[in-house]
C-alpha atoms as a PDB file:
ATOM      1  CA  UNK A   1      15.763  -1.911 -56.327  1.00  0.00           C
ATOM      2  CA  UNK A   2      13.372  -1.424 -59.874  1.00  0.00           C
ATOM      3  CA  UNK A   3      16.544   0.445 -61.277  1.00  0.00           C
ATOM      4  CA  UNK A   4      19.311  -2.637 -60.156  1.00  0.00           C
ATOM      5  CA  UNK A   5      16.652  -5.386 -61.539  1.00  0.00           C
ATOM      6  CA  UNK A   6      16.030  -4.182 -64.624  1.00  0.00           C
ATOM      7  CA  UNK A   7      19.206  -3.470 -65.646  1.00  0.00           C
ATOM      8  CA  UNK A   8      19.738  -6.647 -68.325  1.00  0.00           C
ATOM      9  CA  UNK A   9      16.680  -4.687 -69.963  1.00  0.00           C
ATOM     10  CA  UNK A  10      19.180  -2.050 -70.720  1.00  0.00           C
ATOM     11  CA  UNK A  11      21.562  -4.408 -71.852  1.00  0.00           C
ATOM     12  CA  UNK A  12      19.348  -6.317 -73.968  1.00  0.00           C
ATOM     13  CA  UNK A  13      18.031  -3.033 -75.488  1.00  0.00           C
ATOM     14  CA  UNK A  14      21.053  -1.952 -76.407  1.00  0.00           C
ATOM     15  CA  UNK A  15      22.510  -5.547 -78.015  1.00  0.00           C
ATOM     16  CA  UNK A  16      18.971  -4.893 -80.276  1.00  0.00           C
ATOM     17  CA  UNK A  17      19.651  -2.025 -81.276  1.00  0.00           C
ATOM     18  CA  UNK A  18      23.394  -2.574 -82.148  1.00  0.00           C
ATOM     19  CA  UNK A  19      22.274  -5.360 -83.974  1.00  0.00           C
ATOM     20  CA  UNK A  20      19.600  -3.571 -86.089  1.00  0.00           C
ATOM     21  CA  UNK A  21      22.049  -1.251 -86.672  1.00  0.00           C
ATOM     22  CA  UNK A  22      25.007  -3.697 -87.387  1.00  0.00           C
ATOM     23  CA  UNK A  23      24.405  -3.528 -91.119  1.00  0.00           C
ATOM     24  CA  UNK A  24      24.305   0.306 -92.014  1.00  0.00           C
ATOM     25  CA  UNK A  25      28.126   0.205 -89.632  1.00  0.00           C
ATOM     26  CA  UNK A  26      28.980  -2.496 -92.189  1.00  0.00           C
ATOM     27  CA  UNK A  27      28.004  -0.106 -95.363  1.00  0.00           C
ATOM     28  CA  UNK A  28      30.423   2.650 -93.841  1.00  0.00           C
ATOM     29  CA  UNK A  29      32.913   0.527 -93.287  1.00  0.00           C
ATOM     30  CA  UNK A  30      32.888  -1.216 -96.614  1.00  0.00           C
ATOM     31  CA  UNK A  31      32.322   2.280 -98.036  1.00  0.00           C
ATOM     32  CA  UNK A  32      35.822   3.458 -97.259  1.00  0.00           C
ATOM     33  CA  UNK A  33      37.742   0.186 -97.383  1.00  0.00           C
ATOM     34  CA  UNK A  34      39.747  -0.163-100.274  1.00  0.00           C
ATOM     35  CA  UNK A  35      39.004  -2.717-103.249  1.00  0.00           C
ATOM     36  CA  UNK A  36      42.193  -4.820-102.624  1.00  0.00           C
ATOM     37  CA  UNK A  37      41.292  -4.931 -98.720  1.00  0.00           C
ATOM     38  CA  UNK A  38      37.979  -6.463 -99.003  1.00  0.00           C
ATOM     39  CA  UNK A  39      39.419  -9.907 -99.406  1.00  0.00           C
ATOM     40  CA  UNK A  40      41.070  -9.719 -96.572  1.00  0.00           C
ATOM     41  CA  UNK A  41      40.734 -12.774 -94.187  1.00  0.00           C
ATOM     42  CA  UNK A  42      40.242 -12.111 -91.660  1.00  0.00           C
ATOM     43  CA  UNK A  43      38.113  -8.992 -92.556  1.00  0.00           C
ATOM     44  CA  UNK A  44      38.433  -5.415 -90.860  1.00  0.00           C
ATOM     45  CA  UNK A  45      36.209  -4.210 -89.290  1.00  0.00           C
ATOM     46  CA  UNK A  46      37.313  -0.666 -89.377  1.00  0.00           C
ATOM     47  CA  UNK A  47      38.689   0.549 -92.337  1.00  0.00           C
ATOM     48  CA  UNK A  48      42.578   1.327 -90.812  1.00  0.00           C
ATOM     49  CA  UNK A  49      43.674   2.820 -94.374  1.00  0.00           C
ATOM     50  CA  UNK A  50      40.329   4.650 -95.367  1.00  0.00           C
ATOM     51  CA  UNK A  51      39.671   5.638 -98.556  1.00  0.00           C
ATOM     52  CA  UNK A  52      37.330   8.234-100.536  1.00  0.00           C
ATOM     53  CA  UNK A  53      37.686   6.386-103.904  1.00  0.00           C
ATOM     54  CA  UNK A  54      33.787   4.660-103.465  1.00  0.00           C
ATOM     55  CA  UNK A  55      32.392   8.277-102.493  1.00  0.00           C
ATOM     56  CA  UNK A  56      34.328  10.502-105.814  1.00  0.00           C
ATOM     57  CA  UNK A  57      33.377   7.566-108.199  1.00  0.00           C
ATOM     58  CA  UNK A  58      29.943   7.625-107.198  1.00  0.00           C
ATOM     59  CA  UNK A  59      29.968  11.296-106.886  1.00  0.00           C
ATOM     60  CA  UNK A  60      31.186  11.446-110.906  1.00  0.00           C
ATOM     61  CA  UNK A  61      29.207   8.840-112.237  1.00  0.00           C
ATOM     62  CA  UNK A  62      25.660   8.528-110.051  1.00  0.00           C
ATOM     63  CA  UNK A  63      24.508  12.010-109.825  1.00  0.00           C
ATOM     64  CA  UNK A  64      23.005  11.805-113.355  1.00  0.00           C
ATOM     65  CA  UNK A  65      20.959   8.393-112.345  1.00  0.00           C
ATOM     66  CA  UNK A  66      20.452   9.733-109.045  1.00  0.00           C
ATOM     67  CA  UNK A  67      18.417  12.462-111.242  1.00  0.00           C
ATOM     68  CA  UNK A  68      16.382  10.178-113.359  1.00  0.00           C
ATOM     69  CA  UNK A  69      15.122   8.187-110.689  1.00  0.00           C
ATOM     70  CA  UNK A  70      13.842  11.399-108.976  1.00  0.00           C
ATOM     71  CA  UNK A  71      12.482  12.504-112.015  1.00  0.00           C
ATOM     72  CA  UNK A  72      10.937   9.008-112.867  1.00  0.00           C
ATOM     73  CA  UNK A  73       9.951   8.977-108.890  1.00  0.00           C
ATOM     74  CA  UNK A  74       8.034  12.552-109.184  1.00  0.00           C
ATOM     75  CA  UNK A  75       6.556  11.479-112.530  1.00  0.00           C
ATOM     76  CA  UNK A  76       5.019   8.313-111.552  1.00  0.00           C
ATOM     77  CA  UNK A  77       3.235  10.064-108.563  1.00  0.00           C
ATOM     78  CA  UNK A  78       1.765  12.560-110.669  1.00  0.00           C
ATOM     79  CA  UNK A  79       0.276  10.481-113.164  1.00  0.00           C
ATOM     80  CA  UNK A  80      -0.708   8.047-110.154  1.00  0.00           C
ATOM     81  CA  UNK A  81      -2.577  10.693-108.580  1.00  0.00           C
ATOM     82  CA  UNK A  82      -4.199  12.295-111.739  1.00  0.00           C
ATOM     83  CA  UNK A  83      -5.553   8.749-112.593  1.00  0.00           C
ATOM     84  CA  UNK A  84      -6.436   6.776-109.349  1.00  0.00           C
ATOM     85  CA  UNK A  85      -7.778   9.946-107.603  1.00  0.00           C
ATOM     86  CA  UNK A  86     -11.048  10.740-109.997  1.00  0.00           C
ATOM     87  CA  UNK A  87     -11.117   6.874-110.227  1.00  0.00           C
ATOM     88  CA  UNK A  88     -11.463   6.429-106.875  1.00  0.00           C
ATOM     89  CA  UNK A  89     -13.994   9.176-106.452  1.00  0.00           C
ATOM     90  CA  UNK A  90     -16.313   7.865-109.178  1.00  0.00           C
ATOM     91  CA  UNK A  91     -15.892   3.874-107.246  1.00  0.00           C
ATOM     92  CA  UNK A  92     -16.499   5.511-103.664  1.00  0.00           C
ATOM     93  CA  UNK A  93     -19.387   8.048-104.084  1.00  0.00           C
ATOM     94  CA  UNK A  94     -20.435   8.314-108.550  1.00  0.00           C
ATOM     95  CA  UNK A  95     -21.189   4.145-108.087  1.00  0.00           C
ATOM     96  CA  UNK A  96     -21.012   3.441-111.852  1.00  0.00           C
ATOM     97  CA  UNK A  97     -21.909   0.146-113.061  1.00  0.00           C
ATOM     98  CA  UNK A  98     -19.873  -2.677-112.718  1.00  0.00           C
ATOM     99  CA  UNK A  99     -18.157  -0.760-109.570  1.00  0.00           C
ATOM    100  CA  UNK A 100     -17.241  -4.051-107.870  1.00  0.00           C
ATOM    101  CA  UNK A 101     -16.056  -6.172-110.627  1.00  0.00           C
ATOM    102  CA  UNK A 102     -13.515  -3.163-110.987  1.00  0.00           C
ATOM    103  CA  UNK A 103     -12.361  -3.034-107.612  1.00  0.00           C
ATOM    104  CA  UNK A 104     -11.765  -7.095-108.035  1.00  0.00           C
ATOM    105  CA  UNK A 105     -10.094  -6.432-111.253  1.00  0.00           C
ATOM    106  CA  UNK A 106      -7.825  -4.023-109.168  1.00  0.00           C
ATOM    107  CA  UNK A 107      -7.181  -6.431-106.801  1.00  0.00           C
ATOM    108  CA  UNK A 108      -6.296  -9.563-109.500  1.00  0.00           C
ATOM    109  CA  UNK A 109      -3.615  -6.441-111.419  1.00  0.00           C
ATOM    110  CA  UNK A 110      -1.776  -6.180-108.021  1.00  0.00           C
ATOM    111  CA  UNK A 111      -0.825 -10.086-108.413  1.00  0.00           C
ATOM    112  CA  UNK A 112       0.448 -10.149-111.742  1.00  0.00           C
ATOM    113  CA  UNK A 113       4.233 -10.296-111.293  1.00  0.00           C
ATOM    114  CA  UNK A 114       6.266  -7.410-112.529  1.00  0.00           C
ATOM    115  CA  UNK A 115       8.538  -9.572-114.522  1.00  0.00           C
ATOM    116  CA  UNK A 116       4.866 -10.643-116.512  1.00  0.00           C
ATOM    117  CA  UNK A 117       4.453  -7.033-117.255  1.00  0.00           C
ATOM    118  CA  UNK A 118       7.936  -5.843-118.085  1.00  0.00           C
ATOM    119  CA  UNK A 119       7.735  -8.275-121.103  1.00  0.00           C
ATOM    120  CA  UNK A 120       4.286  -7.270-122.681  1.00  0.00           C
ATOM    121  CA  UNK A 121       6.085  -3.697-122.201  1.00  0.00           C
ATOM    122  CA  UNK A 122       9.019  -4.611-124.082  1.00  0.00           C
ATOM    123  CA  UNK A 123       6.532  -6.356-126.948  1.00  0.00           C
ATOM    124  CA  UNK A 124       4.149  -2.710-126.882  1.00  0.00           C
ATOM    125  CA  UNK A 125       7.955  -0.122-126.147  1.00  0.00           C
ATOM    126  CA  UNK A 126       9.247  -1.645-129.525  1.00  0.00           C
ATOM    127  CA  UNK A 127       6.290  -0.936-131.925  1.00  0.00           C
ATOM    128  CA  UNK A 128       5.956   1.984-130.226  1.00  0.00           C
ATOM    129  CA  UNK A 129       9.118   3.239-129.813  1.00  0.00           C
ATOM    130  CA  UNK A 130       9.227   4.093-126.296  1.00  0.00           C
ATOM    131  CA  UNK A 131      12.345   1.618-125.333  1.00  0.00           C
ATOM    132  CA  UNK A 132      15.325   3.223-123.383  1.00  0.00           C
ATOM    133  CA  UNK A 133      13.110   6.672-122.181  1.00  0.00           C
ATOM    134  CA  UNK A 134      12.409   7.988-119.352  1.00  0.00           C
ATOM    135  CA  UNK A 135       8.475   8.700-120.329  1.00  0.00           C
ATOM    136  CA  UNK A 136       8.503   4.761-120.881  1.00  0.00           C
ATOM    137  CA  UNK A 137       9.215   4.123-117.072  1.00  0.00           C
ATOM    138  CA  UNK A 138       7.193   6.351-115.690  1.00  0.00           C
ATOM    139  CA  UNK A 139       4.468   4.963-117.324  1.00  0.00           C
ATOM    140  CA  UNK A 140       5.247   0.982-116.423  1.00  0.00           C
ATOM    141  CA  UNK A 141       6.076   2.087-112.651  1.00  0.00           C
ATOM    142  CA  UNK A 142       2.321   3.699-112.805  1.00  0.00           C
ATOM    143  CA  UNK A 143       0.882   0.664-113.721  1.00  0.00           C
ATOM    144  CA  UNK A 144       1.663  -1.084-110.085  1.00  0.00           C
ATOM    145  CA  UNK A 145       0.720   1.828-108.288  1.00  0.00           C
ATOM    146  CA  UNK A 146      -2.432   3.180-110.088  1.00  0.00           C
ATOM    147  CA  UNK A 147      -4.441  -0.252-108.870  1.00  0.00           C
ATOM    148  CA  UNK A 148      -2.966   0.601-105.584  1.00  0.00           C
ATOM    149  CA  UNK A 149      -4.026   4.574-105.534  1.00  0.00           C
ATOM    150  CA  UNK A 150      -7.396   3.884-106.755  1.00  0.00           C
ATOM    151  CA  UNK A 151      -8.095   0.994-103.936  1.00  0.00           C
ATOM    152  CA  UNK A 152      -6.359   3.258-101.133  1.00  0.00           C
ATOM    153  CA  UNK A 153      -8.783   6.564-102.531  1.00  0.00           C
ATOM    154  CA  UNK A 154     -11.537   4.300-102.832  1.00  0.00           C
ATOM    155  CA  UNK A 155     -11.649   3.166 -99.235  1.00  0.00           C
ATOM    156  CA  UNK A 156     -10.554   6.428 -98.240  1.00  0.00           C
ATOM    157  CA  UNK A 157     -13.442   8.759 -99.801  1.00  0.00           C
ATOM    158  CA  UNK A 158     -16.316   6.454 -98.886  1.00  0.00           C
ATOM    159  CA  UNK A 159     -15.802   7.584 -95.583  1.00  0.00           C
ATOM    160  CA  UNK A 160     -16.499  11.363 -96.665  1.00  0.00           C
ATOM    161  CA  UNK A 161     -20.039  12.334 -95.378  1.00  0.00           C
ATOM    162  CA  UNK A 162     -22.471  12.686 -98.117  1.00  0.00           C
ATOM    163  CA  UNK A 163     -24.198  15.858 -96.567  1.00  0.00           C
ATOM    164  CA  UNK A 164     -20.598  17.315 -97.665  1.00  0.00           C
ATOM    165  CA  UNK A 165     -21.106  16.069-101.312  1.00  0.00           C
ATOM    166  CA  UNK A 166     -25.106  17.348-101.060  1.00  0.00           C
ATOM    167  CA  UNK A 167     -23.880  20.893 -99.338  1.00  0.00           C
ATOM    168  CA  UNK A 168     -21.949  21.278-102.864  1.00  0.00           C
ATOM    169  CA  UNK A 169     -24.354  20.654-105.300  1.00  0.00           C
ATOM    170  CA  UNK A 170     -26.870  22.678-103.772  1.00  0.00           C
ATOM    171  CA  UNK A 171     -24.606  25.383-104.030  1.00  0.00           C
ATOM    172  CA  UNK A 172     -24.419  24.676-107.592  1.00  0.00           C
ATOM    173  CA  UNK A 173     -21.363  22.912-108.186  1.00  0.00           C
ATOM    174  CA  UNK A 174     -20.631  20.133-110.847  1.00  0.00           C
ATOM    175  CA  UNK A 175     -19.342  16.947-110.632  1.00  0.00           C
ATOM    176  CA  UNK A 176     -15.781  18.013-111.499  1.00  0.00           C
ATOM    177  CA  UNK A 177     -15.742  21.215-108.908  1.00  0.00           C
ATOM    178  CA  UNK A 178     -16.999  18.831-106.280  1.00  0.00           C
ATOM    179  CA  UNK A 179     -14.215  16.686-106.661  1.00  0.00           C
ATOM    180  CA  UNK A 180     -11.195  19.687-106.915  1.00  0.00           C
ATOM    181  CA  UNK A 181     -12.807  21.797-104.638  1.00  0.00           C
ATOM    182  CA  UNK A 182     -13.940  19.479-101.653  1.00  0.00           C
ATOM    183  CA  UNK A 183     -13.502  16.158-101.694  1.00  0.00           C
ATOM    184  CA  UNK A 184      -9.797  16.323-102.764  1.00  0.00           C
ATOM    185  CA  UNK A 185      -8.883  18.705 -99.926  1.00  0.00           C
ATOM    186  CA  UNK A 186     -10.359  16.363 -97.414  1.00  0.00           C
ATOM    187  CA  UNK A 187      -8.345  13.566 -98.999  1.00  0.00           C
ATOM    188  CA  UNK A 188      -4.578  14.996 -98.344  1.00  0.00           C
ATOM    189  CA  UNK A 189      -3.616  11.700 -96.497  1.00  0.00           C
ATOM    190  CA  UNK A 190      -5.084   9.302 -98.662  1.00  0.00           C
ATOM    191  CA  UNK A 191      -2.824  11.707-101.219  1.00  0.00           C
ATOM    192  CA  UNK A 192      -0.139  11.629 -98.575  1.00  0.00           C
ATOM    193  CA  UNK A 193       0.126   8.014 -98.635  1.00  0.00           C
ATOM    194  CA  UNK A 194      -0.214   6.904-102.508  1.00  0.00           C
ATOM    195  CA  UNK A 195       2.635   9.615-103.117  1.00  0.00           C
ATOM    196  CA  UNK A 196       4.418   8.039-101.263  1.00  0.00           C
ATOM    197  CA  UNK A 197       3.859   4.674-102.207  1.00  0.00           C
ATOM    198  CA  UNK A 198       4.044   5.418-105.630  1.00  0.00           C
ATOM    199  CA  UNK A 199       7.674   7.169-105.309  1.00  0.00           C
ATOM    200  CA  UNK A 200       8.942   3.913-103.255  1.00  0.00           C
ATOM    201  CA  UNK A 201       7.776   1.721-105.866  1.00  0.00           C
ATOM    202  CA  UNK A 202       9.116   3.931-108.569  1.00  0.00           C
ATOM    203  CA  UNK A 203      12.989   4.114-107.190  1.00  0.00           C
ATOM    204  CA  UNK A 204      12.963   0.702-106.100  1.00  0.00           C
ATOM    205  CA  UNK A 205      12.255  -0.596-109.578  1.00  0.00           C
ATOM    206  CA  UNK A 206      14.950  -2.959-111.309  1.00  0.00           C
ATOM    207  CA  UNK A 207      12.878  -4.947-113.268  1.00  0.00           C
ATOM    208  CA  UNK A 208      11.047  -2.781-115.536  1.00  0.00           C
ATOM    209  CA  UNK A 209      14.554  -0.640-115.618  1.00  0.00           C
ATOM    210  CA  UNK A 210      16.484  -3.375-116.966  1.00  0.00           C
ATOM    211  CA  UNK A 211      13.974  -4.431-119.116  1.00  0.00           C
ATOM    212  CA  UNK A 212      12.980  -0.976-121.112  1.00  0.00           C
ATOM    213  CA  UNK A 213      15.470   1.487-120.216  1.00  0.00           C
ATOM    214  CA  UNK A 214      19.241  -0.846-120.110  1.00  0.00           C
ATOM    215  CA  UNK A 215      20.483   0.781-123.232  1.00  0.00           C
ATOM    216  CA  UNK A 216      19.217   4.642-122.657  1.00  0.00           C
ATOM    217  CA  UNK A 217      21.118   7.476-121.994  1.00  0.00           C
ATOM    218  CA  UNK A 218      19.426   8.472-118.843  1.00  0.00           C
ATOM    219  CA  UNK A 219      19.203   5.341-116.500  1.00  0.00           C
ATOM    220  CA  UNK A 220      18.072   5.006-112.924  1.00  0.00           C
ATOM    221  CA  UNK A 221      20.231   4.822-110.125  1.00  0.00           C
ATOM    222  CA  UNK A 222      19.052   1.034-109.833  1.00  0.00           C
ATOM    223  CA  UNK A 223      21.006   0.898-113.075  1.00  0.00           C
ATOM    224  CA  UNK A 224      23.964   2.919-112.297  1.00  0.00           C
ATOM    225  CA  UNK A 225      24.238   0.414-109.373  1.00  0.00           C
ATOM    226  CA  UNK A 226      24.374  -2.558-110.874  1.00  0.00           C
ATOM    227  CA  UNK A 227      27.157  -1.137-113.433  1.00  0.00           C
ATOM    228  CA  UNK A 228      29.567  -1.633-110.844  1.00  0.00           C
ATOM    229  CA  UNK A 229      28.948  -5.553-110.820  1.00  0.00           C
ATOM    230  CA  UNK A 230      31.025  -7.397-113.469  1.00  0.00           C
ATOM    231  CA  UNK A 231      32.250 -10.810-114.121  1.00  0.00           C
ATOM    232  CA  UNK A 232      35.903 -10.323-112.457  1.00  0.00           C
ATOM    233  CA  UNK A 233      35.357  -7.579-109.951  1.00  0.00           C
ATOM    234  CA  UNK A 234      33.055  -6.093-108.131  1.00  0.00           C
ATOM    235  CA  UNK A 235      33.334  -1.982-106.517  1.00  0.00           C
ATOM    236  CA  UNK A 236      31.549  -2.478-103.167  1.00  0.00           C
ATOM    237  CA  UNK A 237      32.801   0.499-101.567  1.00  0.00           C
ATOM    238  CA  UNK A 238      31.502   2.506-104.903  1.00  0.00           C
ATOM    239  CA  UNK A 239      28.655   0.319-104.644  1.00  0.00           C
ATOM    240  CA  UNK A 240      28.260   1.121-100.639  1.00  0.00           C
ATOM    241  CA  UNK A 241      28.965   4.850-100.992  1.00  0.00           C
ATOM    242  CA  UNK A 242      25.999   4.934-103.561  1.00  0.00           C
ATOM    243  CA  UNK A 243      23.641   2.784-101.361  1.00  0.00           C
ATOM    244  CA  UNK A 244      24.208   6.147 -98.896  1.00  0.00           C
ATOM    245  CA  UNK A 245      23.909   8.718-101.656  1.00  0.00           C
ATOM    246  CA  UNK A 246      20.635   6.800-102.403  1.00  0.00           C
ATOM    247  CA  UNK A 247      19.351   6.487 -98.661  1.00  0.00           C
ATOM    248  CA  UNK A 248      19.705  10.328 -98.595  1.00  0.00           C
ATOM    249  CA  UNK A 249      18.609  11.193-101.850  1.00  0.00           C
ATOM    250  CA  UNK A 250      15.234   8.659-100.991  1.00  0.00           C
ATOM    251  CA  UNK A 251      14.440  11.100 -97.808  1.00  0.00           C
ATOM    252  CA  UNK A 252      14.747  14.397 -99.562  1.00  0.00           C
ATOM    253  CA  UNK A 253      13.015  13.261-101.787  1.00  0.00           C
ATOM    254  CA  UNK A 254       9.835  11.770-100.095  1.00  0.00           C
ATOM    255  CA  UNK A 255       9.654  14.976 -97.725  1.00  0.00           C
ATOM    256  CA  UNK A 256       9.519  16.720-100.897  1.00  0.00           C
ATOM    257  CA  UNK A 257       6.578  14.871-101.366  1.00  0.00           C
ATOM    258  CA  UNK A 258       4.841  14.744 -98.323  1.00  0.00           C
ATOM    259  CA  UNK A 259       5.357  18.772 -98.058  1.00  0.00           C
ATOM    260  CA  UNK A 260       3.468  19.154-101.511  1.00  0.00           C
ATOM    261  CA  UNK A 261       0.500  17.838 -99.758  1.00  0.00           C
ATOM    262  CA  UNK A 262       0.684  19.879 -96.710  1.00  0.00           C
ATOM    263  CA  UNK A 263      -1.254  22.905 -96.081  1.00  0.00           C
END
């Protein structure tokens, strides 16, 4: 009788979950439709005459974006990490002065909008010479997450039992070799998580890519997406096909990541 009366729970279940999943069906299908099909009315919903066009085109022309946002990715969470971890050590257990108009600093640099930012970039990238480069991202996409790290290691390293902090300098360890040697270790999820915040926000980014780097030789795959887009057509199966190059790509990628801070 429990099985026969909850059997619309089943049903329900699985109408969620089709719908949840409704969109990704729609990116295959559109994937490996071709161009001229697309308009048709009304639309198929399985691609009858499927075609590998999206896949090859994306294939020849993303790999090289697909690249630089990895490498922009990777780059921003190391210099995330080598600047928001020692900051938030020094906030959570050092105490300097001025300690919590920093942390409310941190939190008013996490509101400014990244279209705000991506123009005093441009104004500093020009005199500077830093427009169109890959260095140049890495170092706008730290700016979001550094306020983040620091915050996140903050909170995190408070919690660390002094008598751990005392045990070391009795032993005669500085400042510095406290930090490397045993705080840090402790710390691998607060590392864990920042990594992979700091990735996400990294090859998300559109703003700060089409603001410093639209003209460089080595553009994100945010870019290399939005290339297909023009005035009279538009590729959505190329642009499709890359959106599942990019879904991959984003998972091998953050294991990468989180495997760098396992033991």
């Amino acid at each position: 009788m429990t099985g026969r009366g909850t059997w619309w729970k089943t049903v329900l279940g699985l109408f969620l979950v089709a719908l949840m999943l409704f969109p990704v069906y729609w990116i295959v299908n559109v994937s490996l439709t071709r161009t001229k099909d697309l308009r048709a009315d009304p639309p198929h919903w399985f691609p009858w005459k499927p075609t590998f066009g999206g896949y090859v085109n994306v294939l020849n022309d993303q790999l090289p974006a697909l690249g630089t946002s990895l490498v922009i990715g990777l780059g921003c969470v190391g210099l995330t990490l080598v600047i928001s971890a020692p900051a938030g050590y020094a906030l959570a257990k050092l105490r300097p002065r001025g300690g919590a108009a920093l942390n409310f600093l941190l939190l008013v640099a996490q509101m400014i909008p990244s279209v705000v930012m991506a123009i005093g970039f441009y104004a500093i990238y020009v005199r500077l010479g830093l427009l169109n480069s890959v260095g140049g991202l890495i170092v706008a996409d730290s700016t979001i997450a550094v306020p983040f790290g620091v915050l996140v290691f903050r909170a995190f390293m408070s919690g660390i039992p002094e008598e751990l902090i005392q045990a070391a300098k009795i032993d005669g360890a500085s400042v510095w070799r406290t930090f490397t040697s045993v705080v840090l270790p402790v710390s691998r999820n607060a590392v864990l998580t920042v990594s992979l915040f700091a990735f996400l926000w990294a090859w998300s980014d559109f703003v700060f890519a089409s603001t410093l780097d639209r003209n460089g030789d080595a553009v994100p795959i945010t870019l290399g997406i939005y290339a297909y887009i023009g005035n009279n057509t538009t590729e959505w199966n190329s642009i499709m096909a890359a959106v599942l190059l990019v879904v991959a790509q984003r998972y091998v990628a953050g294991g990468v990541t989180a495997g760098a801070v396992k033991d």
